[in-house]
Protein backbone atom coordinates (compact mmCIF):
# COMPACT_ATOMS: atom_id res chain seq x y z
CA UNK A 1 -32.32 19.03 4.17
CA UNK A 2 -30.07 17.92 7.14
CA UNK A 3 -27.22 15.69 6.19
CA UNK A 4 -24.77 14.42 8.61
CA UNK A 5 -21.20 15.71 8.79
CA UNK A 6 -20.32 12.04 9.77
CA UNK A 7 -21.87 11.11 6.50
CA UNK A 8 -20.59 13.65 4.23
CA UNK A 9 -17.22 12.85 5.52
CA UNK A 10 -17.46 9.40 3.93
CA UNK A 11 -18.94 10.35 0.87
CA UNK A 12 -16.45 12.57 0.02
CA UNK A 13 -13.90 10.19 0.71
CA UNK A 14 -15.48 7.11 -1.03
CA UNK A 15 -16.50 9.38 -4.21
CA UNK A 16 -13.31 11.31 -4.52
CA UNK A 17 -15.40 15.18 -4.10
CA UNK A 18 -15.05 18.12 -2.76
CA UNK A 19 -17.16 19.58 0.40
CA UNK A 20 -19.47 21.95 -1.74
CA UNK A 21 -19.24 18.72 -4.72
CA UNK A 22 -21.10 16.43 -1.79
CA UNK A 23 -23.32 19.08 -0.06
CA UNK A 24 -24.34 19.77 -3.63
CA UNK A 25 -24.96 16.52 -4.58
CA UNK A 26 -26.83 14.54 -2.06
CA UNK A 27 -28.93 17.89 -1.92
CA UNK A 28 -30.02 16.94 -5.46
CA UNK A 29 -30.34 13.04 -4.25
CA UNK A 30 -32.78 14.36 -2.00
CA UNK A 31 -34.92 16.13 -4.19
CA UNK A 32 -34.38 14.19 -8.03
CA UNK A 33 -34.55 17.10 -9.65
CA UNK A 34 -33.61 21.02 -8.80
CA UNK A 35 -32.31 24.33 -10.03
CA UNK A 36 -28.87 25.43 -9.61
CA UNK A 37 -30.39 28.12 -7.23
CA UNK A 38 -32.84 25.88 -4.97
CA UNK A 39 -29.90 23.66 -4.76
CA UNK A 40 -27.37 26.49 -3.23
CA UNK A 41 -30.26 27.63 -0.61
CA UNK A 42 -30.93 23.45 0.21
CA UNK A 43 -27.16 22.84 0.71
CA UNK A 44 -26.20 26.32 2.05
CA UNK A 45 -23.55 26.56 -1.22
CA UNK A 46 -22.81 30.07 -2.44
CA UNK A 47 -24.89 30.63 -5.13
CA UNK A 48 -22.19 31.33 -6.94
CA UNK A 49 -20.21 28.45 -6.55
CA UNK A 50 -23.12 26.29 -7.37
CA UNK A 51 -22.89 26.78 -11.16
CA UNK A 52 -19.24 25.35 -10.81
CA UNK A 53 -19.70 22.66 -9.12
CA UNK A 54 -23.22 21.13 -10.68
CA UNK A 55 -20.52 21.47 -13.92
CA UNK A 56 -18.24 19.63 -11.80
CA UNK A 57 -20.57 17.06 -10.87
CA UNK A 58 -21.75 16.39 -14.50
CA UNK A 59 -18.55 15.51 -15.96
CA UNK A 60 -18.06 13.14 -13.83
CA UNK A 61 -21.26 11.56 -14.26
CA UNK A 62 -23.34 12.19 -10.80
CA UNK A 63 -25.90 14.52 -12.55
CA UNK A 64 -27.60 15.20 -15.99
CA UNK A 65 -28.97 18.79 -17.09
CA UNK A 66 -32.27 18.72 -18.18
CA UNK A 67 -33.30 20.37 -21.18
CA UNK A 68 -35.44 23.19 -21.44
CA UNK A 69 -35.60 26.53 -19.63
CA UNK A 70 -35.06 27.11 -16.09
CA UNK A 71 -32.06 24.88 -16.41
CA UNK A 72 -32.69 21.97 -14.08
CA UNK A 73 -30.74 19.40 -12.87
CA UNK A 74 -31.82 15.43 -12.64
CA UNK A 75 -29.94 13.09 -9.93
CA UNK A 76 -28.45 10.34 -11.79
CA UNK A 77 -29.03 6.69 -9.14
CA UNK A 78 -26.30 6.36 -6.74
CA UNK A 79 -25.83 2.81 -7.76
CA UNK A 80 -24.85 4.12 -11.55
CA UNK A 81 -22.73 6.85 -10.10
CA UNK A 82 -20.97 4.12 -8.27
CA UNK A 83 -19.90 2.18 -11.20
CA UNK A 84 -18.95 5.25 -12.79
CA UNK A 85 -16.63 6.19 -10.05
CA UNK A 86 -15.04 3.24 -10.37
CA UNK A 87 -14.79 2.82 -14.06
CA UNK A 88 -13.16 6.37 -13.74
CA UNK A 89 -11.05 5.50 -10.53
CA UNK A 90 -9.64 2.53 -12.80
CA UNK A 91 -8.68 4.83 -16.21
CA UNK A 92 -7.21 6.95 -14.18
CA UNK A 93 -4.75 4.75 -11.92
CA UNK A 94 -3.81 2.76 -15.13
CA UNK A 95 -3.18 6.36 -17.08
CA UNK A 96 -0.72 6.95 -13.52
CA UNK A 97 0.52 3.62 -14.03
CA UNK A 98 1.18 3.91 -17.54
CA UNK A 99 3.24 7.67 -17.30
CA UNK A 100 5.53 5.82 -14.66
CA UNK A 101 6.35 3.06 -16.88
CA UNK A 102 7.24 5.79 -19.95
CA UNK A 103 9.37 7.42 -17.10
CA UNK A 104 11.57 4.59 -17.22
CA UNK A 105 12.58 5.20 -20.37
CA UNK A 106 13.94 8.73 -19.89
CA UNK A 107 16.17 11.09 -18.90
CA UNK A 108 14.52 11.86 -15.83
CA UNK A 109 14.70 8.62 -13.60
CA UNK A 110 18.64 8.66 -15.00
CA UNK A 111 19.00 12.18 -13.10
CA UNK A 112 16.94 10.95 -9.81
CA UNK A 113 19.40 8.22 -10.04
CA UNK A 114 22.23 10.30 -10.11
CA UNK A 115 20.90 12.39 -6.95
CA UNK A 116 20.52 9.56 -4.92
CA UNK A 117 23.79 8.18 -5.18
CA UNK A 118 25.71 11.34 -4.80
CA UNK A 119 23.56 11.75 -1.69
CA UNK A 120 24.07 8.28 -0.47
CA UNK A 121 28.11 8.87 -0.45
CA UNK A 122 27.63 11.85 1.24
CA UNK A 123 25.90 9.96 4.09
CA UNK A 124 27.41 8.37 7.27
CA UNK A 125 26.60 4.93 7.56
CA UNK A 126 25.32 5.48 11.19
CA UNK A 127 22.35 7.68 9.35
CA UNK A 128 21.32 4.69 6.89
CA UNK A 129 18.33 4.05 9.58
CA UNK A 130 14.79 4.60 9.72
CA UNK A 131 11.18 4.13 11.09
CA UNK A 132 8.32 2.47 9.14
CA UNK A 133 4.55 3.02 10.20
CA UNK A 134 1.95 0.73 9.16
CA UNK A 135 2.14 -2.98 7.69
CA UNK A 136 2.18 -1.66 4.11
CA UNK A 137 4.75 0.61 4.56
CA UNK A 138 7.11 -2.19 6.51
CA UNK A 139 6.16 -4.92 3.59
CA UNK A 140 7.15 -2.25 0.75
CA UNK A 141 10.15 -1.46 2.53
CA UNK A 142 10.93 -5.03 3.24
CA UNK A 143 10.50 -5.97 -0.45
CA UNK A 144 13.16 -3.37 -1.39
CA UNK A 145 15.50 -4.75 0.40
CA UNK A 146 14.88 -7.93 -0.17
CA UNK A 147 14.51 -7.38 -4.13
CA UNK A 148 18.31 -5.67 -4.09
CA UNK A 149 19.84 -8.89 -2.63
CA UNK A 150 22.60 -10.46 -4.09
CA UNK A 151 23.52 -13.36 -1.82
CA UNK A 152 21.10 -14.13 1.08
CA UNK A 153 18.13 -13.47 2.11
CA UNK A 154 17.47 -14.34 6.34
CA UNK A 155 13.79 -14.03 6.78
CA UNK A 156 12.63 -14.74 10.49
CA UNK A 157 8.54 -14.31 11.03
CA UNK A 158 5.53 -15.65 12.41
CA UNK A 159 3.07 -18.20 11.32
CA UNK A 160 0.95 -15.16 10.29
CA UNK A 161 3.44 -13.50 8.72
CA UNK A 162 5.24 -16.65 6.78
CA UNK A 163 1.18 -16.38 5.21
CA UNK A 164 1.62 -13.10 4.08
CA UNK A 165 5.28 -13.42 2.80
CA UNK A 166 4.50 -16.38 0.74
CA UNK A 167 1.36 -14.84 -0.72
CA UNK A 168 3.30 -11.63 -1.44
CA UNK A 169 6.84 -12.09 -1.89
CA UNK A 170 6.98 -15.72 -3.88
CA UNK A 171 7.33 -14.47 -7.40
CA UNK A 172 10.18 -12.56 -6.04
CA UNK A 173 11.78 -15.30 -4.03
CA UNK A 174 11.39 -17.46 -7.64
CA UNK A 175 13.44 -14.56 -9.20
CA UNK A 176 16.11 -14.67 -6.07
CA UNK A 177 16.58 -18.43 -6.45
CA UNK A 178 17.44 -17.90 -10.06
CA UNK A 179 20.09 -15.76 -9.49
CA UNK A 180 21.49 -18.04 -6.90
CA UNK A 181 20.53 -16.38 -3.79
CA UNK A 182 20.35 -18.33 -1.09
CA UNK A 183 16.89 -18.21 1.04
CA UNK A 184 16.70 -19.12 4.37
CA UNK A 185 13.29 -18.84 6.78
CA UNK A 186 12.34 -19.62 10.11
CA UNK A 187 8.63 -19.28 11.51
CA UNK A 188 6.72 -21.74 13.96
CA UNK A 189 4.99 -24.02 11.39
CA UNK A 190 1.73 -24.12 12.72
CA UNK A 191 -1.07 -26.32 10.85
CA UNK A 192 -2.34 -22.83 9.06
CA UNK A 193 0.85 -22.27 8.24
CA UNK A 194 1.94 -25.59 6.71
CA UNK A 195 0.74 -25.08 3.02
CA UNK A 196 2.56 -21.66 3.02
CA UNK A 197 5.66 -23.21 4.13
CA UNK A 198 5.33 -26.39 1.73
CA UNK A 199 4.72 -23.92 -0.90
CA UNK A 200 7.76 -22.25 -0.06
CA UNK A 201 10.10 -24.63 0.23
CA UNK A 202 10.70 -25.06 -3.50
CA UNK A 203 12.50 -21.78 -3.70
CA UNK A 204 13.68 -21.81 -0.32
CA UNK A 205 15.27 -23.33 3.29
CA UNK A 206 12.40 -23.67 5.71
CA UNK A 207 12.65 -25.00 9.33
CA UNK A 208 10.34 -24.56 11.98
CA UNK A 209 11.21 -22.76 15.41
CA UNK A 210 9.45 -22.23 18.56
CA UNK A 211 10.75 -18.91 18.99
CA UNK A 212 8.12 -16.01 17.90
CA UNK A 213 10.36 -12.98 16.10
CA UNK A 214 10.10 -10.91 12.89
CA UNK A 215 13.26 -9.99 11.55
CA UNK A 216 15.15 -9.97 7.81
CA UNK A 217 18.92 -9.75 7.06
CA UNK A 218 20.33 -8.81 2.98
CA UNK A 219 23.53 -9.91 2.34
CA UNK A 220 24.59 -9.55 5.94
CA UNK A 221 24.33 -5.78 6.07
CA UNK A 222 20.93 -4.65 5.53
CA UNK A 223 18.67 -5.15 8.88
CA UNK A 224 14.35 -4.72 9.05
CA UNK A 225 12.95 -6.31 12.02
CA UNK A 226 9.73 -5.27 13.70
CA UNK A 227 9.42 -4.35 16.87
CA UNK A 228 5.51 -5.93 17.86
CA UNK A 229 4.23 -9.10 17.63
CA UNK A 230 1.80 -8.91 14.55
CA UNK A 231 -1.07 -10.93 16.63
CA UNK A 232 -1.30 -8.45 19.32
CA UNK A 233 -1.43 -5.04 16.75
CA UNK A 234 -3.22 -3.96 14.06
CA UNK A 235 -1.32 -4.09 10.43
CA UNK A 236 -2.44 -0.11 10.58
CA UNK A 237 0.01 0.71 13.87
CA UNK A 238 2.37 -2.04 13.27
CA UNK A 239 6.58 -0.72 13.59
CA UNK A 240 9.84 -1.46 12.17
CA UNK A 241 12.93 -0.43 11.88
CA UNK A 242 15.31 -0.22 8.91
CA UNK A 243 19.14 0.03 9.51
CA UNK A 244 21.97 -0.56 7.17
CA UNK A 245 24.65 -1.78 9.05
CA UNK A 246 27.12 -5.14 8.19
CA UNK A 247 28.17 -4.47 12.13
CA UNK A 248 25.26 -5.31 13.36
CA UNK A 249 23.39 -7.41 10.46
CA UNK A 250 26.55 -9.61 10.44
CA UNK A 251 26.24 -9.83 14.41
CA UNK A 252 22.30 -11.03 14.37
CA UNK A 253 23.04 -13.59 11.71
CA UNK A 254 25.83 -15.24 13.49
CA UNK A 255 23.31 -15.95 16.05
CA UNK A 256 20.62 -17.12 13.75
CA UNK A 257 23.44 -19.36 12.37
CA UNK A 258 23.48 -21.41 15.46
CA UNK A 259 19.69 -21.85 16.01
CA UNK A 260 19.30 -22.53 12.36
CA UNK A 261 21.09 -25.94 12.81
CA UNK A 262 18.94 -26.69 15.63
CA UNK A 263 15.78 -26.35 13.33
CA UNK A 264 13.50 -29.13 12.19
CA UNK A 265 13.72 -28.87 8.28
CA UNK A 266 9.92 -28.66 6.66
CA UNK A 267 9.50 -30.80 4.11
């Protein structure tokens, strides 16, 4: 049995196994059922790895032994194995999820805490700077900042992008506007964009611009702007930069201050 390496690339991804896990198993998918030995010579496995791994693969639910004497093992459908994956893939993130919360709650996170800030003093402001790959990373970043405001919040994006924000960042801009933070964001309102920037304007200051630019300012200090237009890159190799710097911040938003009352309100 020839399987592709292309292929067993992606099944080991998809399925969460191991090289010898996958060679293993779609050697047994390709014969139903098979001995632990037949299965090392089909897959070229070391024999006598293939005891470890077929007990690998049955705890997690890709293959059954059969009863009776040689031991044999019986291919459970990939379809099945595919739920399973997932109901297991789902246990397990909320078990993750569930240790971080109890984290909260002790000692530990107090201590992390207490690292950072010492290490924060010790920093030069000129060093509170840094790069962020990829469209999740930026957004995370950007929601950080954004979460830690206390006054304003200066979002300039893109139709696109004023999309995105709304459909991710509203329940925090509801929490913002609570605390009396005041919201401000500029985008061209395009007709995709309208409902985003209707929805918006409850909890914020909308106006529409003809300028195209993809920058936020906290509190007049904290700067993330992006550095590519997000129609012309994919959200995989998309850039920004993060700086923390009331110099500059305070600089930007003096500008923005000027277009802003040149801005068509959105009602």
């Amino acid at each position: 049995m020839i399987v592709k390496e292309d292929l067993l690339s992606k099944l080991r991804r998809y399925f969460v196994l191991n090289l010898y896990e996958v060679k293993i198993w779609t050697a047994l998918l390709s014969r139903g059922v098979a001995t632990a030995g037949e299965l090392s010579d089909i897959a070229n496995v070391p024999r006598s790895r293939s005891y470890d791994v077929l007990e690998s693969l049955e705890r997690k639910g890709f293959v059954v032994m059969k009863l009776g004497k040689p031991i044999k093992y019986i291919a459970v459908p990939p379809m099945e194995v595919l739920e399973r994956v997932k109901k297991n893939l789902r246990k397990e993130a909320q078990e993750r999820v569930e240790r971080l919360d109890k984290l909260k709650k002790t000692d530990i996170l107090e201590e992390l805490n207490s690292l950072h800030s010492t290490g924060i003093e010790l920093v030069e402001p000129t060093e509170l700077s840094g790069s962020l790959r990829g469209r999740h990373n930026l957004y995370s970043h950007l929601e950080l900042a954004i979460k830690n405001a206390q006054h304003s919040v200066t979002l300039v994006t893109t139709p696109q992008g004023l999309i995105r924000k709304v459909d991710g960042f509203k329940p925090l801009f509801e929490r913002l506007k609570k605390k009396g933070v005041k919201i401000r964001i500029a985008a061209p309102i395009t007709k995709e964009a309208v409902p985003a920037a209707k929805e918006i304007s409850r909890v914020a200051e909308v106006r529409n611009t003809d300028s195209r630019a993809r920058f936020c300012v906290v509190d007049g200090k904290e700067l993330v702007f992006m550095v590519m237009d997000d129609s012309n890159v994919h959200p995989t190799y998309d850039v920004g930069i993060w700086v923390n710097t009331p110099f500059f911040a305070n600089a930007l938003e003096d500008m923005f201050n000027v277009a802003w009352k040149t801005m068509k309100p959105v009602r």
